[in-house]
N, C-alpha and C. Protein backbone atom coordinates (compact mmCIF):
# COMPACT_ATOMS: atom_id res chain seq x y z
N UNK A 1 -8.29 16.67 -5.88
CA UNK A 1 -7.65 17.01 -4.61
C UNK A 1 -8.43 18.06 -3.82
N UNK A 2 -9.36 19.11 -4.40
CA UNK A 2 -10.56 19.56 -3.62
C UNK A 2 -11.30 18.64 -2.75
N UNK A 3 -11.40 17.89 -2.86
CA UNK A 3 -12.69 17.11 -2.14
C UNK A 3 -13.59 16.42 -2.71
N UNK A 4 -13.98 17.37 -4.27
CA UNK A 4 -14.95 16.97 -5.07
C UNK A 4 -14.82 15.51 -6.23
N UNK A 5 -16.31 14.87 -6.28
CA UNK A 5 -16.27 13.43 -6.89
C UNK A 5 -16.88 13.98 -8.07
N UNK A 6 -16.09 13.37 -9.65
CA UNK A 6 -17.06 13.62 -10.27
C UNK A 6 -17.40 11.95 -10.84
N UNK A 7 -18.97 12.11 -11.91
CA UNK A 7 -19.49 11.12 -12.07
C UNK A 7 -19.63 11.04 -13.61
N UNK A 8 -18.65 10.24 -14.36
CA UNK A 8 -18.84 10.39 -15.97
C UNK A 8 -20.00 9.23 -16.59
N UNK A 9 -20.46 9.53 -17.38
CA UNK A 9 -21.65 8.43 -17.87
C UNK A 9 -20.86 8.37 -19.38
N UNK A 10 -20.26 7.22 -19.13
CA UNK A 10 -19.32 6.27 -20.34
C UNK A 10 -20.16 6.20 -21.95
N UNK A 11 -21.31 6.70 -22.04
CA UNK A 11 -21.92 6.82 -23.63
C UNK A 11 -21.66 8.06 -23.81
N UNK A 12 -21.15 8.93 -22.93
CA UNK A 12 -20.91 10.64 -23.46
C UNK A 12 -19.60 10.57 -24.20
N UNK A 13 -18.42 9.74 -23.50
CA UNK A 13 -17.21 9.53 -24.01
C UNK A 13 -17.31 9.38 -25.12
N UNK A 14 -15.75 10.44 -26.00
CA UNK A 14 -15.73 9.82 -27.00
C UNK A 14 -15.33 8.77 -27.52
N UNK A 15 -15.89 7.92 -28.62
CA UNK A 15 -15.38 6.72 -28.84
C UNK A 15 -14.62 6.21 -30.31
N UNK A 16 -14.00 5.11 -30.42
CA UNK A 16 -13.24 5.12 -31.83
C UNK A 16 -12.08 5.92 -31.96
N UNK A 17 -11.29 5.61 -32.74
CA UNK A 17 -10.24 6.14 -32.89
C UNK A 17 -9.80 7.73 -32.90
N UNK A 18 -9.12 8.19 -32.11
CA UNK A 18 -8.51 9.72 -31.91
C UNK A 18 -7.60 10.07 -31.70
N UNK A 19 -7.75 11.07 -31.14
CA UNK A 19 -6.65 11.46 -30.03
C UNK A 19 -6.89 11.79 -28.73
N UNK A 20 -8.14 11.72 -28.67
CA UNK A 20 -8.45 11.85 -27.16
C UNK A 20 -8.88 13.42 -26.70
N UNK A 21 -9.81 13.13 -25.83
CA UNK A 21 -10.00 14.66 -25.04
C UNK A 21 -9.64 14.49 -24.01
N UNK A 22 -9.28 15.87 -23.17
CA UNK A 22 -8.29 16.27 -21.87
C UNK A 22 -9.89 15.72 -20.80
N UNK A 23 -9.38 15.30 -19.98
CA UNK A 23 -11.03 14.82 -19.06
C UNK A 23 -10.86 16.20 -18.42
N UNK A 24 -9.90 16.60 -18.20
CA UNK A 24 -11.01 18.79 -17.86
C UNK A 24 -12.49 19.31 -18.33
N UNK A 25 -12.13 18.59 -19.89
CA UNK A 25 -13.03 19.33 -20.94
C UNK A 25 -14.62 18.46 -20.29
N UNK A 26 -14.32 17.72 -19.50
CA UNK A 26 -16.00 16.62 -19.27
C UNK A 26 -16.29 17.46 -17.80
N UNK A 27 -15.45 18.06 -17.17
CA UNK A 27 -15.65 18.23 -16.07
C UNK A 27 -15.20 19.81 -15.56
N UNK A 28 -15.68 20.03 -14.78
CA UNK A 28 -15.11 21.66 -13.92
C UNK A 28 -14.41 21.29 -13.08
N UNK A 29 -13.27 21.10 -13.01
CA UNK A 29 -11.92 20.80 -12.51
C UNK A 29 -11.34 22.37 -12.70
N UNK A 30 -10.96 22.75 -11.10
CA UNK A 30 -10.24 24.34 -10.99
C UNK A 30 -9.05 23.49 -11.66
N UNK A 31 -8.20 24.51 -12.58
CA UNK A 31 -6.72 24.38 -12.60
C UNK A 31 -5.65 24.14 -11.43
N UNK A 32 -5.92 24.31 -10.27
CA UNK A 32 -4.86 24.01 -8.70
C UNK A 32 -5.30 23.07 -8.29
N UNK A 33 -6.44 22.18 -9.11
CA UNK A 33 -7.12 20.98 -8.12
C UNK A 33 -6.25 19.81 -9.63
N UNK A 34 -6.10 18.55 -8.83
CA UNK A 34 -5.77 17.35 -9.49
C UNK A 34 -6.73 15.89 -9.27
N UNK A 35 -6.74 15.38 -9.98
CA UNK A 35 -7.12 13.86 -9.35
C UNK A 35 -6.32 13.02 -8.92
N UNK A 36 -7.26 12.44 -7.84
CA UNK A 36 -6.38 11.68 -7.02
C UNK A 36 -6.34 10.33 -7.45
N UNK A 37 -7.78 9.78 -7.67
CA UNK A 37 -8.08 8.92 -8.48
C UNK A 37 -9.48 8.46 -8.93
N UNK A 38 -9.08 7.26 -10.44
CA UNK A 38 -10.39 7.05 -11.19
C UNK A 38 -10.91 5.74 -11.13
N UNK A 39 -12.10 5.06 -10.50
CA UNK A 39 -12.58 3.90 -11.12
C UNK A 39 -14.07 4.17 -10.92
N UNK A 40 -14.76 2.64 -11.85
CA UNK A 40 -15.73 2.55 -12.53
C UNK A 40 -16.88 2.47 -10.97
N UNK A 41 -17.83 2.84 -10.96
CA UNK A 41 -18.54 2.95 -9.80
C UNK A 41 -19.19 1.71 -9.56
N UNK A 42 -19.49 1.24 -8.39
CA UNK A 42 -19.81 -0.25 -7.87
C UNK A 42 -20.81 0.33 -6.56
N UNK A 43 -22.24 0.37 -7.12
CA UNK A 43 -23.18 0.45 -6.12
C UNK A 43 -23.24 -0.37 -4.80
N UNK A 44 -23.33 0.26 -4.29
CA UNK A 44 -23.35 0.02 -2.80
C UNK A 44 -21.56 0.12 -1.59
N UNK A 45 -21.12 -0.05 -2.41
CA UNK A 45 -19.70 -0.24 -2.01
C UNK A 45 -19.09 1.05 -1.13
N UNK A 46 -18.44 0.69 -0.01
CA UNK A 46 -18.03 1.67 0.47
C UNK A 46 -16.66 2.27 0.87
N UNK A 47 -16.43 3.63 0.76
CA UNK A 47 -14.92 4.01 0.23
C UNK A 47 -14.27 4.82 1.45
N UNK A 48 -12.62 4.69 1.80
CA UNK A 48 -12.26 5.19 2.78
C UNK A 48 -11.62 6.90 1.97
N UNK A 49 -11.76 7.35 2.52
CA UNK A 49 -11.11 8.65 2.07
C UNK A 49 -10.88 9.73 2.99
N UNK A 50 -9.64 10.35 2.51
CA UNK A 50 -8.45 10.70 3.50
C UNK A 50 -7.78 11.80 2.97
N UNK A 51 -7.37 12.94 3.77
CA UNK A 51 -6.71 14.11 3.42
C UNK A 51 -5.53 14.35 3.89
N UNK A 52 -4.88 15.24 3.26
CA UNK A 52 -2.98 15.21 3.73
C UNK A 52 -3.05 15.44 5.26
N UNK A 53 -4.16 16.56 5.56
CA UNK A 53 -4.41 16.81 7.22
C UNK A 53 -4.06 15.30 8.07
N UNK A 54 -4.38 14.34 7.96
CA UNK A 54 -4.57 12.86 8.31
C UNK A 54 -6.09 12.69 8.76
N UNK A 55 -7.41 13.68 8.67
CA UNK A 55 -8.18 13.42 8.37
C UNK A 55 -8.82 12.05 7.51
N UNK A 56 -9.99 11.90 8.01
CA UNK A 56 -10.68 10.86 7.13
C UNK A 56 -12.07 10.53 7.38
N UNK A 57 -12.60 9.58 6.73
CA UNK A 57 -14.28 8.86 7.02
C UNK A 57 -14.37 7.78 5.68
N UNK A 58 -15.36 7.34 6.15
CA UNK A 58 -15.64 5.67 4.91
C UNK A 58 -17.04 6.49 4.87
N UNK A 59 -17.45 6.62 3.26
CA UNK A 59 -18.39 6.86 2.87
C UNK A 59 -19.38 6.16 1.90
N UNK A 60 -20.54 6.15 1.77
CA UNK A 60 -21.24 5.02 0.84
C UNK A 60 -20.85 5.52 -0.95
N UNK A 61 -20.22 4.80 -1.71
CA UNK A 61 -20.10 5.32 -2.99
C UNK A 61 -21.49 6.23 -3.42
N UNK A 62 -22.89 5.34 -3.54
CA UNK A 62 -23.69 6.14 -4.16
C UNK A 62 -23.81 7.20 -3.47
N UNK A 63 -24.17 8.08 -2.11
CA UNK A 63 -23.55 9.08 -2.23
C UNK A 63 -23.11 10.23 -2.95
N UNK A 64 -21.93 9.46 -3.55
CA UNK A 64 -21.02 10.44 -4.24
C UNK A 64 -21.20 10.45 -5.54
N UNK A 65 -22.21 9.97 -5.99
CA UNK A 65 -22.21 10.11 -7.36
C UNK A 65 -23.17 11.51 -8.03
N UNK A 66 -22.39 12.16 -8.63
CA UNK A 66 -22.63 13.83 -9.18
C UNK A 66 -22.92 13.58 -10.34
N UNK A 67 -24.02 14.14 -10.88
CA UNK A 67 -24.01 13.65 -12.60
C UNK A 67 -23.93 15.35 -13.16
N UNK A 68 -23.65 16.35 -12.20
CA UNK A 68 -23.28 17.92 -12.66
C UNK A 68 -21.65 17.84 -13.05
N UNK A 69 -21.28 18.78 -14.32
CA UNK A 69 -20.08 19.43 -14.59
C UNK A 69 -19.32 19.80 -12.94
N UNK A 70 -19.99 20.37 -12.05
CA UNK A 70 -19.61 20.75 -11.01
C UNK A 70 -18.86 19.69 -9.66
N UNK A 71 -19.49 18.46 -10.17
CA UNK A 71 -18.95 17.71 -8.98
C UNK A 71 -20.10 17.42 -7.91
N UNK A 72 -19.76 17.11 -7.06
CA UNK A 72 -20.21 16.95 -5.40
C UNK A 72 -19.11 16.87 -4.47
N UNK A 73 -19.25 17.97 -3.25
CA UNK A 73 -18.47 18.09 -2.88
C UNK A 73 -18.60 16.93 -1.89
N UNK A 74 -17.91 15.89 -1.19
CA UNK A 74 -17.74 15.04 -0.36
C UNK A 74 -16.85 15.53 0.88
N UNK A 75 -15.29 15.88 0.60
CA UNK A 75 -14.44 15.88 1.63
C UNK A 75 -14.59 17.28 1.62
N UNK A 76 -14.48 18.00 2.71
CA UNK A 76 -14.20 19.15 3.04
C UNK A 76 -12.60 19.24 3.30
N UNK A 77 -12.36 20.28 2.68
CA UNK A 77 -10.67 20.76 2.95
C UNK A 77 -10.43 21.95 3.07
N UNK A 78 -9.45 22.25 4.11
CA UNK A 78 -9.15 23.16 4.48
C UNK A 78 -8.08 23.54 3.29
N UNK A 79 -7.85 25.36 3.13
CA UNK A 79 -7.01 25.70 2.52
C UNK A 79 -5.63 24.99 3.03
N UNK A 80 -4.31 24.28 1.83
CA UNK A 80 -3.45 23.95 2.46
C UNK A 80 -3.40 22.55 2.90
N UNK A 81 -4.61 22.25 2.28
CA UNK A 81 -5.13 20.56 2.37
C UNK A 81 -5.65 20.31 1.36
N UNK A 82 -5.11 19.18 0.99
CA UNK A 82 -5.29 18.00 -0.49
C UNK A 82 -6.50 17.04 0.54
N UNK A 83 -7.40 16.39 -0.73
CA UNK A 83 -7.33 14.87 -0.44
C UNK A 83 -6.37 13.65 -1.19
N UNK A 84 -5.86 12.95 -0.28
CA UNK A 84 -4.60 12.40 -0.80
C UNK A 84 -4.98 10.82 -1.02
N UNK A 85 -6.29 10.23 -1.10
CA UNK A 85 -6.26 8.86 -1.22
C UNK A 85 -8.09 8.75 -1.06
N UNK A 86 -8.72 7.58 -1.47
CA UNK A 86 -9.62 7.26 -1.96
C UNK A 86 -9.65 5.81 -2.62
N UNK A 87 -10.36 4.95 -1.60
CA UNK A 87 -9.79 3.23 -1.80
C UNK A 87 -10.98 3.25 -1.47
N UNK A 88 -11.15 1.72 -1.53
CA UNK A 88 -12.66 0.39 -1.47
C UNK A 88 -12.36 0.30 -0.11
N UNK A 89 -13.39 0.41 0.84
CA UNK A 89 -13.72 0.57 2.29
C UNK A 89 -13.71 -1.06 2.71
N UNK A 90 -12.79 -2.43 2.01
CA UNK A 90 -13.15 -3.66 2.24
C UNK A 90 -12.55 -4.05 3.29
N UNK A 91 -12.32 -4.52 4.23
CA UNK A 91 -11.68 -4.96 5.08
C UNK A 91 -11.81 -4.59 6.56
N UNK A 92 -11.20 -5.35 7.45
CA UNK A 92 -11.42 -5.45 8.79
C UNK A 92 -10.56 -3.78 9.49
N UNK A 93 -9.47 -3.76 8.76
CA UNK A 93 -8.64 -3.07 9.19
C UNK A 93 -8.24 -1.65 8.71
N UNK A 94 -7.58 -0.77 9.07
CA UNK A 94 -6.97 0.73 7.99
C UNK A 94 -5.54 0.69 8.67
N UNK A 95 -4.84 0.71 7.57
CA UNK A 95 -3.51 1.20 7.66
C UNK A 95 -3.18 2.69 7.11
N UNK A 96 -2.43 3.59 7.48
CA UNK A 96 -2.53 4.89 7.21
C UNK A 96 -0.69 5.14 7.28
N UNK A 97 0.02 5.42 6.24
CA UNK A 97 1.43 6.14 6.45
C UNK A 97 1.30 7.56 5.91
N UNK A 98 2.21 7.97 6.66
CA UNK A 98 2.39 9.87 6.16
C UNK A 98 3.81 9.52 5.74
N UNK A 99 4.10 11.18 5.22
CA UNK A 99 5.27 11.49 4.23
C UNK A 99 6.61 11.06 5.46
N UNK A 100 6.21 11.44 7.21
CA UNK A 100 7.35 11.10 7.87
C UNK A 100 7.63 9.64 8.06
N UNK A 101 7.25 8.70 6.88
CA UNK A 101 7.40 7.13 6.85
C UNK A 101 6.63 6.90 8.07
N UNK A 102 5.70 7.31 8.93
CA UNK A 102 5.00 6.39 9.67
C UNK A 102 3.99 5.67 9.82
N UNK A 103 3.71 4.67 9.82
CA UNK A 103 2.48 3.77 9.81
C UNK A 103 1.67 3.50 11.51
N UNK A 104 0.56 3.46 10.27
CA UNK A 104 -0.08 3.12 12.26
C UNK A 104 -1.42 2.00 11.14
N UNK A 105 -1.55 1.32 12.29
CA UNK A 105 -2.86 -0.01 11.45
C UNK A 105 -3.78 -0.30 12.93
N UNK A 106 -5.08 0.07 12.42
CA UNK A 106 -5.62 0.74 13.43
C UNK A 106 -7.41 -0.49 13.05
N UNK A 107 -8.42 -0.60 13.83
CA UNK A 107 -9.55 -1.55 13.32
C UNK A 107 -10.45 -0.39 12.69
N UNK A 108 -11.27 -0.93 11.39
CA UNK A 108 -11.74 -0.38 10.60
C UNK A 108 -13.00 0.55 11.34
N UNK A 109 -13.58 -0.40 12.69
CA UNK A 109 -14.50 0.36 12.96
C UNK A 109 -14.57 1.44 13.97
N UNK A 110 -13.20 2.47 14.11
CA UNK A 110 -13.03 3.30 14.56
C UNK A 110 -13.09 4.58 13.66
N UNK A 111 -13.36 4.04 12.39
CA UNK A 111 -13.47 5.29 11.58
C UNK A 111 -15.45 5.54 11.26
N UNK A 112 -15.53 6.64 11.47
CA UNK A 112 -17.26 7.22 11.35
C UNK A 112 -17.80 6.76 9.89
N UNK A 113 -18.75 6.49 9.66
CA UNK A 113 -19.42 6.60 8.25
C UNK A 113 -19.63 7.81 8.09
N UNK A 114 -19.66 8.61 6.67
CA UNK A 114 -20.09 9.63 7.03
C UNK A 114 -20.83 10.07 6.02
N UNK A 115 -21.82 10.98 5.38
CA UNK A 115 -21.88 11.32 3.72
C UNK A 115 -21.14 12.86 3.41
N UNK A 116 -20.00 13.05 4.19
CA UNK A 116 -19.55 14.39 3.79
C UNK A 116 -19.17 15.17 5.25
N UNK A 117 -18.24 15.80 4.72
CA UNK A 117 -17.67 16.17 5.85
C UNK A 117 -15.60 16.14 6.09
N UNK A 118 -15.12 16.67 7.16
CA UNK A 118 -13.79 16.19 7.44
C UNK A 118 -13.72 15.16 7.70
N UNK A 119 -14.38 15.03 8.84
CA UNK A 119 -14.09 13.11 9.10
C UNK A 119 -13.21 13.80 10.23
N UNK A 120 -12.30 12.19 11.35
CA UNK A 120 -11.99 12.59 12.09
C UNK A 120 -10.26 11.94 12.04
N UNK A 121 -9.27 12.34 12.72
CA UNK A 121 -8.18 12.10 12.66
C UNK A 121 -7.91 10.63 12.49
N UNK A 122 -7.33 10.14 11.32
CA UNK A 122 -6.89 8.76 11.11
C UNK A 122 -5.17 8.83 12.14
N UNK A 123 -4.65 9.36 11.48
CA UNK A 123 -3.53 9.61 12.07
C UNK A 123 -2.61 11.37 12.30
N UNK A 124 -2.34 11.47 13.24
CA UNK A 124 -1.34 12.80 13.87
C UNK A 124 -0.12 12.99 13.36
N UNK A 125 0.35 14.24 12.84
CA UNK A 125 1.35 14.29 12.24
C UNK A 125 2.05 15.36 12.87
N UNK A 126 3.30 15.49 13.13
CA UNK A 126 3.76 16.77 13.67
C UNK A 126 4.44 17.23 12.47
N UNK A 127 5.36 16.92 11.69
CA UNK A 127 5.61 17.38 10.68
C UNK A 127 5.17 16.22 9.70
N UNK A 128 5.01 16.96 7.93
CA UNK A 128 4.22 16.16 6.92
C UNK A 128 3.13 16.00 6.87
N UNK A 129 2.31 15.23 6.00
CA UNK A 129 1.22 14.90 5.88
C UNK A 129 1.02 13.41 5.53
N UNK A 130 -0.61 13.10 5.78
CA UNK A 130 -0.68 11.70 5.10
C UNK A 130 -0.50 11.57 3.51
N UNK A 131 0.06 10.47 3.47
CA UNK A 131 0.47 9.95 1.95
C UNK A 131 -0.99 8.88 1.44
N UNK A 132 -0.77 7.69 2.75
CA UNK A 132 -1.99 6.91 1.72
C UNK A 132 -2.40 6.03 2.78
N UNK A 133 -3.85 5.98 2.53
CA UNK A 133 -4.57 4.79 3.80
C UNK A 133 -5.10 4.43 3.11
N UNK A 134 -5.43 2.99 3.44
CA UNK A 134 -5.62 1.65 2.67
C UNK A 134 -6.58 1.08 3.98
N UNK A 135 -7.60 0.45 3.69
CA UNK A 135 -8.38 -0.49 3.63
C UNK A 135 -8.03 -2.30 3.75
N UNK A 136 -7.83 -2.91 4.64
CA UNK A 136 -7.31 -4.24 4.20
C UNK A 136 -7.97 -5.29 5.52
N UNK A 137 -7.90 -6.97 5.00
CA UNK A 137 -7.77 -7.72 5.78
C UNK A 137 -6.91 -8.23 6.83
N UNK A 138 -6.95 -8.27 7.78
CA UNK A 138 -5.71 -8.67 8.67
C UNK A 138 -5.17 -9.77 8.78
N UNK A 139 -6.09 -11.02 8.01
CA UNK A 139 -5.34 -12.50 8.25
C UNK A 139 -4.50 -12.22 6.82
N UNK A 140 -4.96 -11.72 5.75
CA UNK A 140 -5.07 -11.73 4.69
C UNK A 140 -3.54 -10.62 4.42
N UNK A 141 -3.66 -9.53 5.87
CA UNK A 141 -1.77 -9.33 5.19
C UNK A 141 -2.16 -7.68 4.65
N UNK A 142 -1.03 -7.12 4.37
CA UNK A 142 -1.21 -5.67 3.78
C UNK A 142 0.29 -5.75 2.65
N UNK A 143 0.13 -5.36 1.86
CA UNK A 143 1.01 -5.03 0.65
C UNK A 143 1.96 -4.02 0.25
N UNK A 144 3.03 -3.52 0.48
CA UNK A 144 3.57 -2.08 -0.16
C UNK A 144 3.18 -2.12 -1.85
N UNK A 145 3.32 -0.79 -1.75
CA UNK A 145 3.39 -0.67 -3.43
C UNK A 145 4.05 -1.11 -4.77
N UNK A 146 5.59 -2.38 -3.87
CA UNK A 146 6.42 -3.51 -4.52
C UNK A 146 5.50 -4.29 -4.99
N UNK A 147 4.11 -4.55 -3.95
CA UNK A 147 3.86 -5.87 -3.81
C UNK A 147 4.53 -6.78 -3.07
N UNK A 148 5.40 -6.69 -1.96
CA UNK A 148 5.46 -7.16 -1.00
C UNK A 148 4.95 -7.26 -0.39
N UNK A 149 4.15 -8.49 0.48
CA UNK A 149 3.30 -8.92 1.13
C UNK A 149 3.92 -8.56 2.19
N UNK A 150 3.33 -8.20 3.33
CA UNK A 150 3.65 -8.36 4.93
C UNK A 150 2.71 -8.93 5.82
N UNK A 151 2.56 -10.49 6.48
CA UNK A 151 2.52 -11.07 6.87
C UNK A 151 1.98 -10.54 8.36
N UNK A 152 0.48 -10.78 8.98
CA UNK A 152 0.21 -10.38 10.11
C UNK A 152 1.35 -10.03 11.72
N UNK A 153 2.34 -11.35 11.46
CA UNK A 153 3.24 -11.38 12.31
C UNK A 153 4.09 -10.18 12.37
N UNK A 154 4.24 -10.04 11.19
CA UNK A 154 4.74 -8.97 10.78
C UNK A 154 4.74 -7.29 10.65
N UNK A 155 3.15 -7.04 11.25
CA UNK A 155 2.47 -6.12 11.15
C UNK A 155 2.07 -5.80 12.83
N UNK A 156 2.21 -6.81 13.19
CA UNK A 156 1.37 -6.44 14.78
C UNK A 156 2.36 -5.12 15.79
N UNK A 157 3.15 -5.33 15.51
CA UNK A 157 4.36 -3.64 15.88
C UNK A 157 3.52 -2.68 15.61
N UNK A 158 2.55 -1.94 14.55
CA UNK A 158 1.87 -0.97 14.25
C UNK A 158 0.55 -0.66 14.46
N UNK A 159 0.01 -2.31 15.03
CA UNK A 159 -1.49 -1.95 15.19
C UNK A 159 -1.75 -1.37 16.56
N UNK A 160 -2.73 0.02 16.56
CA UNK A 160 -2.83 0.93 17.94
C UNK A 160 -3.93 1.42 17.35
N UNK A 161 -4.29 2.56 18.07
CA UNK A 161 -5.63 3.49 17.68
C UNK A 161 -5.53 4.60 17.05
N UNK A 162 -6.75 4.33 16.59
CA UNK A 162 -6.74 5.93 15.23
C UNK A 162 -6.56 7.10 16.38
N UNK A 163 -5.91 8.16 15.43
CA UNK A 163 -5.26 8.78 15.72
C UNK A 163 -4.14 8.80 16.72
N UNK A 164 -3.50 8.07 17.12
CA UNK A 164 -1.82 8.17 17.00
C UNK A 164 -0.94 8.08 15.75
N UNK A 165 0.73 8.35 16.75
CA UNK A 165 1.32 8.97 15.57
C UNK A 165 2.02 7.63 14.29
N UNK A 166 2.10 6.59 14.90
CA UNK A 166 2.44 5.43 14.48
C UNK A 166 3.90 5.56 14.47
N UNK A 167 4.39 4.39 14.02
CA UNK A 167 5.53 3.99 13.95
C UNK A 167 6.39 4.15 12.98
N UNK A 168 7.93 3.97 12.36
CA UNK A 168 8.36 3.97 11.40
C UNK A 168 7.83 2.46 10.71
N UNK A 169 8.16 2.68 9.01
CA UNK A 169 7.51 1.81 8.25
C UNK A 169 8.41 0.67 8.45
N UNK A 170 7.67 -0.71 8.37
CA UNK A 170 8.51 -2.28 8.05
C UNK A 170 10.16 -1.96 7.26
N UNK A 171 10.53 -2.79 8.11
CA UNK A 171 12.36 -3.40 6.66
C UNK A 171 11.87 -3.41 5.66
N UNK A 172 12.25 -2.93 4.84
CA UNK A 172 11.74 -3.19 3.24
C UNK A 172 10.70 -2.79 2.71
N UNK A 173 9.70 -1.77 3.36
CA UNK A 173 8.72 -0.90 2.73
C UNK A 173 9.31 -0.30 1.61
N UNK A 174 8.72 0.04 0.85
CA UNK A 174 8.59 0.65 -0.82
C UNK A 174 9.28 2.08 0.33
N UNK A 175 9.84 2.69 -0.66
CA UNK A 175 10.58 4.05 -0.85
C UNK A 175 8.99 5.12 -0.81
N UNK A 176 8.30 5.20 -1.42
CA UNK A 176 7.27 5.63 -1.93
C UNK A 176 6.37 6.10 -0.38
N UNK A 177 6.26 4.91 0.63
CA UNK A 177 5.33 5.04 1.63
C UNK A 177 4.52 4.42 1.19
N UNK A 178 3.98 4.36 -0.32
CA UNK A 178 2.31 4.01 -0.43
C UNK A 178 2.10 2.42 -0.60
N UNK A 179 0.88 2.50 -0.20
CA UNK A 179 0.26 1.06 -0.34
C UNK A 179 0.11 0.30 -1.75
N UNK A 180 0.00 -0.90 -1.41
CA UNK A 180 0.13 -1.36 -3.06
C UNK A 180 -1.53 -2.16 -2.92
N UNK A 181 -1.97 -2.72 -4.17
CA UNK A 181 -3.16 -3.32 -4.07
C UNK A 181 -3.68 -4.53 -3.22
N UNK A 182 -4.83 -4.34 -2.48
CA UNK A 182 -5.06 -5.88 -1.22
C UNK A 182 -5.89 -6.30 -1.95
């Protein structure tokens, strides 16, 4: 939730039967910082990432790959700011909800590439913060975190430009706000 990516090389892990080590112990993770999230790295691929501010930017994975205890710092955050999400940069489109249930679905290429940095307003919040922006196709539909599909027809109420404040979420959005897998 600092900002920082770290980069584990899977033959250091331990392997065979245990109990496991705390992934702190592989990494310099402050105690007030958390992860937001973990997957296996896919060269070339590029990732949207986003802070409670409603900040954001799509960055190239390699990039971000740190092979120091320390990390690399990627997102810059202000004190009082998380990064709150970190997805596969695939798709035509970004959908973005904050904690005040609002969505806004906005075209992918209004967001900057960047290798580091804030990035620039995905979405405006007057009260709350962003919860989760997602990456997706537009013929192809966007998902809550049920797995309920929502259907382009269905979606066109929210599509406007990055940075506005968006709308309240669909009938039947997940409780949660967050996106489910596209």
């Amino acid at each position: 939730t600092d900002g920082r990516f770290f980069t584990l090389d899977g033959s250091k892990l331990p392997g065979g039967r245990g109990n496991g080590e705390a992934i702190r112990s592989f990494i310099d993770l402050p105690p007030d910082a958390d992860i937001v999230t973990m997957f296996a790295h896919v060269p070339g691929r590029k990732l949207l990432i986003a802070a409670s501010s409603g900040h954001g930017f799509i960055t190239n994975e390699d990039d971000a790959v740190a092979m120091t205890k320390n990390g690399k710092r990627v997102l810059n955050v202000k004190p009082g700011v998380e990064a709150a999400s970190c997805r596969p940069a695939d798709g035509d489109h970004v959908a973005v909800v904050g904690e005040n249930r609002k969505m806004l679905i906005f075209a992918r290429d209004e967001v900057p590439e960047l290798g580091r940095g804030q990035g620039v307003y995905l979405q405006r919040y007057k009260d709350g913060a962003l919860v989760d922006a997602v990456a997706f196709t537009w013929k192809d539909g966007l998902k809550d975190e049920n797995g309920r599909l929502f259907s382009p027809s269905e979606l066109k109420d929210w599509r406007g430009e990055r940075a506005q404040s968006g709308r309240i979420v669909p009938r039947g959005w997940a409780k949660s706000g967050r996106f489910g897998g596209n």
